[in-house]
Protein backbone atom coordinates (compact mmCIF):
# COMPACT_ATOMS: atom_id res chain seq x y z
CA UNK A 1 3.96 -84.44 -17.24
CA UNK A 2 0.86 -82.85 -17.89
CA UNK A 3 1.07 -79.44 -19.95
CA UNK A 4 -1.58 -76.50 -18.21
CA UNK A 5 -1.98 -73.48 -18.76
CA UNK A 6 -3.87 -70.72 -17.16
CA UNK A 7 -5.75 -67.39 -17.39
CA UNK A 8 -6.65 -65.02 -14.40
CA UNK A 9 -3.58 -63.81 -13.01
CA UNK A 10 -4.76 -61.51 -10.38
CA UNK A 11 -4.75 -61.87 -6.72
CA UNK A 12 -5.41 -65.18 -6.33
CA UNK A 13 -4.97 -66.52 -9.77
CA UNK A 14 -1.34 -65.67 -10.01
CA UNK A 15 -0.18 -67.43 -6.85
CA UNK A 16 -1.93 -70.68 -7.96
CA UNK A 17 -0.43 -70.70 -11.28
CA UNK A 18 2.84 -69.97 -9.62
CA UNK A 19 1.96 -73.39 -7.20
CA UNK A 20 1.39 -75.65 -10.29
CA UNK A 21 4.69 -73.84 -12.25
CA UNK A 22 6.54 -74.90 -8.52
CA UNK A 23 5.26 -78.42 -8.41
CA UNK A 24 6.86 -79.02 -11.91
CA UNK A 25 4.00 -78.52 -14.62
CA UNK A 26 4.88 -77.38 -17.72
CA UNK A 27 2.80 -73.72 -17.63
CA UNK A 28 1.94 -71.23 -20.46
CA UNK A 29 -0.16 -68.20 -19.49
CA UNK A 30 -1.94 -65.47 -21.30
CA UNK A 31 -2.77 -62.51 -19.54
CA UNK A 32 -4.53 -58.99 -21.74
CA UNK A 33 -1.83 -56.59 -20.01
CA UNK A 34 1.34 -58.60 -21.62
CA UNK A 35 3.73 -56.82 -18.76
CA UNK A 36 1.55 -59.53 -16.45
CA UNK A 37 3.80 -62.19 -17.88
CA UNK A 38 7.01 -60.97 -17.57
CA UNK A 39 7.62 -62.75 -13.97
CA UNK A 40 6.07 -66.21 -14.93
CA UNK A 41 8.55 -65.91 -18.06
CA UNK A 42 10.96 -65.35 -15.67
CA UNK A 43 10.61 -68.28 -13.76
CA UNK A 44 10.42 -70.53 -16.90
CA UNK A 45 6.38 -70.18 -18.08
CA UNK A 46 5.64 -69.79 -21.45
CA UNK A 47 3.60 -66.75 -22.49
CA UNK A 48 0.85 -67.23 -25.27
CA UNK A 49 0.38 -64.48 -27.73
CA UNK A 50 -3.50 -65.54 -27.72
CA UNK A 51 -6.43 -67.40 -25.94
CA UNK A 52 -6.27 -69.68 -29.03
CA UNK A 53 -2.17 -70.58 -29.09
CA UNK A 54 -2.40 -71.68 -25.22
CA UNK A 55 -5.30 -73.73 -25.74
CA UNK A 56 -3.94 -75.90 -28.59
CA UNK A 57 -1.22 -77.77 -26.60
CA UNK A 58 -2.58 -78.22 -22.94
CA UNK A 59 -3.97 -80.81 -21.21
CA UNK A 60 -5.25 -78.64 -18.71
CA UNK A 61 -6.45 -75.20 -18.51
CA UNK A 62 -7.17 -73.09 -15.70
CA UNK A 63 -9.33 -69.89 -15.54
CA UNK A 64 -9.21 -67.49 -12.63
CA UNK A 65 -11.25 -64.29 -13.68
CA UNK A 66 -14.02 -62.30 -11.78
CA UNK A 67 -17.57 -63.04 -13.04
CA UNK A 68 -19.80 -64.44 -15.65
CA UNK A 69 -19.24 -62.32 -18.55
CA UNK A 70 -15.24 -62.26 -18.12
CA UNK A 71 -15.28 -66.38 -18.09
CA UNK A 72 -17.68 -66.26 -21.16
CA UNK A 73 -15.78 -63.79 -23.25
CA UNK A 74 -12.63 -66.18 -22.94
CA UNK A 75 -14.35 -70.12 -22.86
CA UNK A 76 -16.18 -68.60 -26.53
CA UNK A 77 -12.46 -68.30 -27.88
CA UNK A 78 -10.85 -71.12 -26.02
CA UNK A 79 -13.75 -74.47 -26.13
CA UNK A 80 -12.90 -74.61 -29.75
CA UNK A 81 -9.46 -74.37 -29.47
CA UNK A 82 -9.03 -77.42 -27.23
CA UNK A 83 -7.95 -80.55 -28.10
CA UNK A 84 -10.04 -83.69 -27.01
CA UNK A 85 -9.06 -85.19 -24.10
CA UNK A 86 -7.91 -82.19 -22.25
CA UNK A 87 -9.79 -80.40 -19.24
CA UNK A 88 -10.72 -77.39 -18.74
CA UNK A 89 -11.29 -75.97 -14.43
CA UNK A 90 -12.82 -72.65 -13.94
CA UNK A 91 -11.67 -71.75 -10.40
CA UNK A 92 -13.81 -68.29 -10.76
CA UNK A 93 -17.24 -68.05 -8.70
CA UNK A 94 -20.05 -67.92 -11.30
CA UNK A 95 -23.87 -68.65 -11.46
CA UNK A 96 -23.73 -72.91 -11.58
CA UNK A 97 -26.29 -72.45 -14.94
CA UNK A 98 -22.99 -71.31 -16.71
CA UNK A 99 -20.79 -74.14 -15.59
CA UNK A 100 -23.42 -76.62 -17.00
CA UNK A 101 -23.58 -75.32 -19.95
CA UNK A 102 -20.12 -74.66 -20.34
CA UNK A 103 -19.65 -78.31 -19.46
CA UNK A 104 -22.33 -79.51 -22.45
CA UNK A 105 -20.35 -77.33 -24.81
CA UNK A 106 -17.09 -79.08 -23.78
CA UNK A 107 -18.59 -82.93 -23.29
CA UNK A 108 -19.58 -82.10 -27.33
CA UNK A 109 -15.87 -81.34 -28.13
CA UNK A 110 -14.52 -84.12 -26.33
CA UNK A 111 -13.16 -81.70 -23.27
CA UNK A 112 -13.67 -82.71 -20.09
CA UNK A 113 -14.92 -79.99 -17.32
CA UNK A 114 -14.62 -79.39 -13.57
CA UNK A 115 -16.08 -76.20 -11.74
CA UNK A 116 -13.80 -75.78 -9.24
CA UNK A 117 -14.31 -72.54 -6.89
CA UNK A 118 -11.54 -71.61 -4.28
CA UNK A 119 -11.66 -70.40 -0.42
CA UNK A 120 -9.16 -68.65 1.25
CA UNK A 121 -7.20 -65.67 -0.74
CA UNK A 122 -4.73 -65.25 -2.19
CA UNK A 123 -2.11 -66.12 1.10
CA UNK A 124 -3.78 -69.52 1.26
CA UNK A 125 -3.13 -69.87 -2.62
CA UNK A 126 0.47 -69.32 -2.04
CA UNK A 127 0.82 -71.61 0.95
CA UNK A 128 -1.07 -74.29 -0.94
CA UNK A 129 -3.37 -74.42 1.49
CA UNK A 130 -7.00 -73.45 -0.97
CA UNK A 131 -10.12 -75.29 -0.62
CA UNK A 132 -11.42 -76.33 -3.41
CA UNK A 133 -14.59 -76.87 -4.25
CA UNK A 134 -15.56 -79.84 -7.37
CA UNK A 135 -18.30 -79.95 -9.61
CA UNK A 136 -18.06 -82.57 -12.48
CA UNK A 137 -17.83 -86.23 -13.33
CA UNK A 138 -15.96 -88.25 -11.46
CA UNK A 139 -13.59 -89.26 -13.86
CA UNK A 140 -12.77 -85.53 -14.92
CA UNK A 141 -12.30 -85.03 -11.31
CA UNK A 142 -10.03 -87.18 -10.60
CA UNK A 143 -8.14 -86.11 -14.11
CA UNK A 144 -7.97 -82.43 -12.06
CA UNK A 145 -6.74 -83.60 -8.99
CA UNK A 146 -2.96 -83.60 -9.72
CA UNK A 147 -2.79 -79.81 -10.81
CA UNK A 148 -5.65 -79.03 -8.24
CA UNK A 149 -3.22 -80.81 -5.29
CA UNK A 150 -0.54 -78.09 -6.26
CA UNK A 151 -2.64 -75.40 -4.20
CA UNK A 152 -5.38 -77.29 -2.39
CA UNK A 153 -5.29 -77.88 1.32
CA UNK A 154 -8.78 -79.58 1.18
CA UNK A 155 -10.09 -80.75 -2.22
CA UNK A 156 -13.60 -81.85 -2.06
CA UNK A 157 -15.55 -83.47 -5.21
CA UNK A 158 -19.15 -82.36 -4.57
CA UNK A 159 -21.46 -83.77 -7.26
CA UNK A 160 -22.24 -83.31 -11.26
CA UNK A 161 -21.40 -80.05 -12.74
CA UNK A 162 -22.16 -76.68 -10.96
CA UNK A 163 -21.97 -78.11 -7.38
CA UNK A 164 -19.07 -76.56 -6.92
CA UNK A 165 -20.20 -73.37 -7.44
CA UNK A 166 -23.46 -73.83 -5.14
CA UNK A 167 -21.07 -75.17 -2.45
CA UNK A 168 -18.81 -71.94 -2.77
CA UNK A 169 -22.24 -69.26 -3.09
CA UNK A 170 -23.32 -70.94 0.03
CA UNK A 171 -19.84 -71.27 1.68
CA UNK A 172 -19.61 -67.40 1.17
CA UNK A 173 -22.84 -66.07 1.68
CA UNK A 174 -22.60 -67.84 5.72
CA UNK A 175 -19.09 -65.88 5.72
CA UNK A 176 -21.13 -62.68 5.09
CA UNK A 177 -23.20 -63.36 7.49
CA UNK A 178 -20.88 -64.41 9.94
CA UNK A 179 -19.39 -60.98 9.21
CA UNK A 180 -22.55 -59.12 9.30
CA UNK A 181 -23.75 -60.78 13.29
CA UNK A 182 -19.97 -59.70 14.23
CA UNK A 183 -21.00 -56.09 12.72
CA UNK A 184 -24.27 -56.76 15.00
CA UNK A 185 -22.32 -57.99 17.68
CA UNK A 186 -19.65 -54.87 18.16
CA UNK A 187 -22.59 -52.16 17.72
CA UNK A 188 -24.10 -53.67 20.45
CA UNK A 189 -21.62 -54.18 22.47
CA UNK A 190 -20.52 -50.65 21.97
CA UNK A 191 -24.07 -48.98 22.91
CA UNK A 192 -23.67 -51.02 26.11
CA UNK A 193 -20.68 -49.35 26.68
CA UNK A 194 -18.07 -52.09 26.41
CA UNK A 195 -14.67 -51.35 25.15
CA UNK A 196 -14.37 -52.89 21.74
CA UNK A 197 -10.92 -54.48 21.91
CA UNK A 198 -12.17 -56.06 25.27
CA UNK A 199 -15.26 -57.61 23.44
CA UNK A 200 -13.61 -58.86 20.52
CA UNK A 201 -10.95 -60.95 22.78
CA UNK A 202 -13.52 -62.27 24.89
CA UNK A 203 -15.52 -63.52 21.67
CA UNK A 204 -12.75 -64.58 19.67
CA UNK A 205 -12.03 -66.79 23.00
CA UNK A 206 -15.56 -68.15 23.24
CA UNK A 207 -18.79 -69.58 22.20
CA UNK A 208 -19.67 -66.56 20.14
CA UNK A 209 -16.69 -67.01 18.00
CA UNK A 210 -16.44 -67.87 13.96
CA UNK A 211 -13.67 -67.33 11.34
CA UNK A 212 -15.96 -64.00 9.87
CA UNK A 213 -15.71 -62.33 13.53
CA UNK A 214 -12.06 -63.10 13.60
CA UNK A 215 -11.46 -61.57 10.39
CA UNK A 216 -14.06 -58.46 11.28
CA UNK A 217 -12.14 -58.22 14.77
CA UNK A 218 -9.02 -57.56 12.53
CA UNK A 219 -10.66 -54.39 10.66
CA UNK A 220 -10.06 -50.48 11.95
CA UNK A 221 -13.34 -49.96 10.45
CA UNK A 222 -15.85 -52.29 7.86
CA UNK A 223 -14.41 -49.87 4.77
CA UNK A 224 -11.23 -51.45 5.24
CA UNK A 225 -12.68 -54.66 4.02
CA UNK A 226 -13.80 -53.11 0.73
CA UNK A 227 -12.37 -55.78 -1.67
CA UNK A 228 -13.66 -58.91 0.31
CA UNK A 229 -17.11 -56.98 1.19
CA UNK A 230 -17.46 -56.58 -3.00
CA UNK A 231 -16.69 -60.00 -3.72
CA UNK A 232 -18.77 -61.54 -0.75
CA UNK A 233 -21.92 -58.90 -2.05
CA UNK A 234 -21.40 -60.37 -5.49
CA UNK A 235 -22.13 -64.15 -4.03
CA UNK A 236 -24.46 -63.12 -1.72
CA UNK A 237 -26.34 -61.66 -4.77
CA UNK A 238 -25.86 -65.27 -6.70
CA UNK A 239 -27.56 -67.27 -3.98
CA UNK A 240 -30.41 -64.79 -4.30
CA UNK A 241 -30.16 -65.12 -7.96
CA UNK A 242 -30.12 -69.11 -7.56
CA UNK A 243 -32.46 -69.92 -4.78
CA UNK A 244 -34.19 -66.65 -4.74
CA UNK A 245 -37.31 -67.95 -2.56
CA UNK A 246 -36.25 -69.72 0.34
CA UNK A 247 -35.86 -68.82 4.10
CA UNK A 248 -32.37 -69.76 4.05
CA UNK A 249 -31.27 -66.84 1.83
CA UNK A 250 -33.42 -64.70 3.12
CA UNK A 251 -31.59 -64.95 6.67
CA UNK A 252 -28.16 -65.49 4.96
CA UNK A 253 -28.58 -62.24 3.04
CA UNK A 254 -30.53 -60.30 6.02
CA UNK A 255 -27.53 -60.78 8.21
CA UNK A 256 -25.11 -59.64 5.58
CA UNK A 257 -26.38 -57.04 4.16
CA UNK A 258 -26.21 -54.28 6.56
CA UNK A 259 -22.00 -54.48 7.23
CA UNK A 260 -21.55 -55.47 3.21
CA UNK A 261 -23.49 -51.86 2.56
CA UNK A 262 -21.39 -49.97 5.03
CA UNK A 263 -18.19 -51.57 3.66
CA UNK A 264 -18.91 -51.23 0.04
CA UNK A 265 -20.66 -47.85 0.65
CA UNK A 266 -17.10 -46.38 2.68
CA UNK A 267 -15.03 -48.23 -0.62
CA UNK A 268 -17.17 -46.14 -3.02
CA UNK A 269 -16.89 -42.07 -0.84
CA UNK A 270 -12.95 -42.94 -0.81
CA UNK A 271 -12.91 -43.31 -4.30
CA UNK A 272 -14.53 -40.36 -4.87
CA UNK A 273 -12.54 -38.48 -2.55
């Protein structure tokens, strides 16, 4: 049985470890707050005292963390510390430049690498019921694919290293969109003087419908979607970062923008409330 191990242990990082712990992997975790441990210990993980002491005996490692920097800080003290042969998956959504070089750095050491971005939260983690989204050889995909089927609905190889991550910007800035046109939508329909909860059935029941106005139709108002609005802002802002020219992100982003402003904007007065 393969031995993993895995870092990120937040909202949807800490149900997928717990899938690949349920399905029988041998797990050890490190987390910076130790009490974040304490329940995978519980149900028979082991906990690392460092980055370095849970990369020497795994065969795979997962990392679940927010951005760029965060997956930096930890692959500069794990890479080295991993033995040839094993694999290393970075589920977090970063700019694809990073995952190629990340996955030089590990083809030098022997490691193999898959970028593997996730869809669907942190309920779909714990169903097992992610997509995932592959970047990498084929070999070191299919060397993934047991842990990955632990949590993944829909697993999807996309290409050489990085394509995951351009799959997932892309996936993510149409959700924003999607989510933006609904914003559209409901303003409109409001000025026009229909009742909202009479609009929103009638859409979700017809051509106008998509899984971001389903998930807008859900919200009292756009500030309740602060945590999704911040993350979907932050991959809206890689696609401009990555393909900073083109029409396509131009329309992606003009669509978004306006309800990921009000949402973030409402998350940032309740704070300082």
């Amino acid at each position: 049985m393969l031995k993993t191990a895995f870092i990120g242990l937040g909202s949807q990082g800490r149900p997928m470890a717990e899938r690949m712990l349920a399905a029988g992997f041998p797990l050890t975790v490190w987390a910076r707050r130790p009490e974040a441990l304490a329940s995978f210990v519980d149900m028979g993980a082991m906990a690392a005292n460092d980055i370095a002491a849970l990369a020497a005996d795994a065969d795979h490692v997962g990392i679940c963390v927010v951005d760029d920097a965060g997956v930096a800080q930890i692959c500069d003290a794990l890479v080295p510390e991993m033995r040839p042969g094993s694999l290393l998956a970075i589920h977090s959504t970063i700019l694809p430049e990073s995952c190629e070089a990340l996955a030089t750095i590990c083809e030098a050491r022997g490691v193999a690498f898959v970028d593997a971005p996730v869809s669907g939260g942190g309920g779909a983690a714990a169903a097992g019921t992610l997509t995932v989204m592959c970047g990498g050889t084929a070999a070191a995909f299919e060397q993934a694919r047991l842990v990955f089927e632990s949590f993944a609905g829909t697993l999807v190889h996309l290409g050489a290293s990085g394509s995951g991550q351009r799959a997932k910007i892309v996936n993510n800035s149409l959700m924003a969109a999607n989510m933006g046109l609904a914003h559209a939508a409901m303003e409109a329909g409001a000025l026009l003087g229909i009742a909202p909860d009479a609009l929103a059935a009638l859409i979700k029941a017809s051509s106008g419908r998509s899984f971001g106005f389903e998930v807008y139709a859900r919200l009292p108002a756009p500030g309740a979607f602060a945590h999704g609005a911040a993350l979907l802002r932050k991959d809206v802002d890689l696609l401009q970062a990555i393909l900073p020219h083109a029409p396509g992100t131009r329309s992606l982003a003009a669509a978004a923008d306006p309800f990921l402003i009000e949402a973030c904007s409402s998350a940032l007065v309740g704070s300082q409330a």
